[in-house]
Protein backbone atom coordinates (compact mmCIF):
# COMPACT_ATOMS: atom_id res chain seq x y z
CA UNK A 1 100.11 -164.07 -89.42
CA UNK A 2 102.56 -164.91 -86.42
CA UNK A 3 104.12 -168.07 -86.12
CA UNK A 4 102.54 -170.06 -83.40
CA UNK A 5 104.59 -170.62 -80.18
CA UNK A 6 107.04 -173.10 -79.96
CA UNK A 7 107.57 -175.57 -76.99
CA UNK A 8 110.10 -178.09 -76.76
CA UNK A 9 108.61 -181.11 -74.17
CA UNK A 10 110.87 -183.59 -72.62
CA UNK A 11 110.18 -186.69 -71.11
CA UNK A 12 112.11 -189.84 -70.83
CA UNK A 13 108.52 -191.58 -71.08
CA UNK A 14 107.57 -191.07 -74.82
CA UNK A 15 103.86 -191.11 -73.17
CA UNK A 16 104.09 -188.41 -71.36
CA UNK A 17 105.84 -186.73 -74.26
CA UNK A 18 102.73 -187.44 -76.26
CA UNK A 19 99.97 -186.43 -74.06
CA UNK A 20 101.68 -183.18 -73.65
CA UNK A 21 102.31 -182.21 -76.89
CA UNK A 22 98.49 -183.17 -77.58
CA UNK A 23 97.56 -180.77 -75.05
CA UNK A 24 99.49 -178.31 -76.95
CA UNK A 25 99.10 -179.07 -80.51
CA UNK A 26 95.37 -178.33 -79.64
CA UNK A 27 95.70 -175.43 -78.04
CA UNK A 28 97.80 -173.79 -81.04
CA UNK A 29 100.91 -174.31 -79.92
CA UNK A 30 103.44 -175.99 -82.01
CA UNK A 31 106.01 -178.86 -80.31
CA UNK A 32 109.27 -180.66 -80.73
CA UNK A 33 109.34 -183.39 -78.50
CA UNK A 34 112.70 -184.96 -76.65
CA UNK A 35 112.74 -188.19 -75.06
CA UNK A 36 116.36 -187.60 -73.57
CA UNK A 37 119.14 -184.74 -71.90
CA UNK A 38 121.23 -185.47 -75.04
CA UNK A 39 118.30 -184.63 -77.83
CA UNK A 40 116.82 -181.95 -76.15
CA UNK A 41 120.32 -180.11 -75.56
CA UNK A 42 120.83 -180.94 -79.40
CA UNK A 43 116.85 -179.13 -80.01
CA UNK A 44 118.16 -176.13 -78.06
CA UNK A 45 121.30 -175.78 -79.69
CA UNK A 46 119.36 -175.73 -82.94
CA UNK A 47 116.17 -174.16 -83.33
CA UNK A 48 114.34 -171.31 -81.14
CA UNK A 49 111.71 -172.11 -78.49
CA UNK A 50 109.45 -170.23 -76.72
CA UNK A 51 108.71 -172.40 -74.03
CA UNK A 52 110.78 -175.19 -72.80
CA UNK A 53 108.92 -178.13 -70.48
CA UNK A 54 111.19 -180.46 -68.51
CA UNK A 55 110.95 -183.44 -66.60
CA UNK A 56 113.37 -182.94 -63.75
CA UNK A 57 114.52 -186.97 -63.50
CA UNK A 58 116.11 -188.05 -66.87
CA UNK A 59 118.62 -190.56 -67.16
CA UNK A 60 122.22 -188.95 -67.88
CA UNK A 61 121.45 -186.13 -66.71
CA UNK A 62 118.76 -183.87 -65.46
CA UNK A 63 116.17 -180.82 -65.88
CA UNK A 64 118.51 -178.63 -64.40
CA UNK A 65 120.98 -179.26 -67.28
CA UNK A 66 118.20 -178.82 -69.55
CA UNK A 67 117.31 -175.43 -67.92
CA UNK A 68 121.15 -174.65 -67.68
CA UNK A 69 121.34 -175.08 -71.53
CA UNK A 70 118.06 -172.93 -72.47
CA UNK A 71 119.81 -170.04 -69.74
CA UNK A 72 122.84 -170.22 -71.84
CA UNK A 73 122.03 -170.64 -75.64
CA UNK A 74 117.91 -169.42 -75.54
CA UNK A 75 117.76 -166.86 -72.19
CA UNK A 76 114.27 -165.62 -73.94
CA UNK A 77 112.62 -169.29 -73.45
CA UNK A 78 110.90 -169.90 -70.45
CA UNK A 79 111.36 -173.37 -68.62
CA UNK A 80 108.95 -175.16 -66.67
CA UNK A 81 110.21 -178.30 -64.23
CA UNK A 82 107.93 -180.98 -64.12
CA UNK A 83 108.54 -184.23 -61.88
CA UNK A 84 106.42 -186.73 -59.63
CA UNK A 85 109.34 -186.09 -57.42
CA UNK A 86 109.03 -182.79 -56.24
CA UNK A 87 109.44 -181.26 -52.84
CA UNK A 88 109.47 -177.79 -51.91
CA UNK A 89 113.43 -177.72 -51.66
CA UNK A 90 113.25 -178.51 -55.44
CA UNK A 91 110.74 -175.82 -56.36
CA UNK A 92 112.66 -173.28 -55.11
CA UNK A 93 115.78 -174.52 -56.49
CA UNK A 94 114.47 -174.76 -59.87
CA UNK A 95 113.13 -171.35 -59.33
CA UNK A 96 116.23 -169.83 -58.11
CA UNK A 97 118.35 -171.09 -61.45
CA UNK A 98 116.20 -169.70 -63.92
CA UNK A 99 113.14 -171.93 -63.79
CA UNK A 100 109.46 -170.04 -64.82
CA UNK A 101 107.42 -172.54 -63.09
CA UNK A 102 106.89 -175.45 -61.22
CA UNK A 103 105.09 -178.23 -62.26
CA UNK A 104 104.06 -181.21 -59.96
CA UNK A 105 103.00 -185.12 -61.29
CA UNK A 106 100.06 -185.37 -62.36
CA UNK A 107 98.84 -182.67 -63.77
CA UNK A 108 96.34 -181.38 -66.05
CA UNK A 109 96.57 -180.01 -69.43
CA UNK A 110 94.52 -177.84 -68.42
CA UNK A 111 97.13 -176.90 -65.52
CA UNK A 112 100.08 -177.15 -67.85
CA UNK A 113 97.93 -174.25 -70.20
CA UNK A 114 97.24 -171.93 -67.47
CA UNK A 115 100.96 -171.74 -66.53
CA UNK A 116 101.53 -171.27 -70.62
CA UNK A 117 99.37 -168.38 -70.77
């Protein structure tokens, strides 16, 4: 039996955090959760992920250092941006470093699993 896939979610809101990794946990997915730029670059630098989802405003830092670190130490993860701050400028620079997908605030889980799958 295959390990299930693992996603590493971070959110500076720990609610957000939650809700997605509820999404996930019942859709099979296992989930390590990170609440800031500093424990999520320590997640990456220590255990593999499959999937890495990212809000783009954190503070110290950013999703794009978050997607910068998964390019560099896990190139086979893919990263989603997420942000209620989005604008089409953003989208396509997150696509253009690396980024899978695009995720705008709110959103589904149901929206988050169809860009998972």
């Amino acid at each position: 039996m295959s390990e299930p896939v693992h996603v590493l979610v971070v959110d500076d809101n720990p609610r957000m955090v939650a809700l997605v990794e509820r999404w996930l946990v019942r859709a099979g997915y296992r989930v390590t959760g990170a609440t800031s730029v500093q424990e999520a670059l320590q997640a990456l630098t220590a255990q593999p992920f499959d999937w890495v989802i990212a809000d783009l405003r954190l503070p110290m830092g950013d999703g794009f250092d978050i997607l910068a670190c998964a390019r560099a130490h896990q190139p086979q993860a893919r990263v989603v941006i997420m942000t209620a701050f989005g604008s089409e400028v953003i989208r396509q620079r997150a696509l253009a470093q690396g980024a899978y997908a695009f995720l705008s605030k709110p959103f589904s889980g149901e929206a988050l699993l169809d860009v998972l799958t």
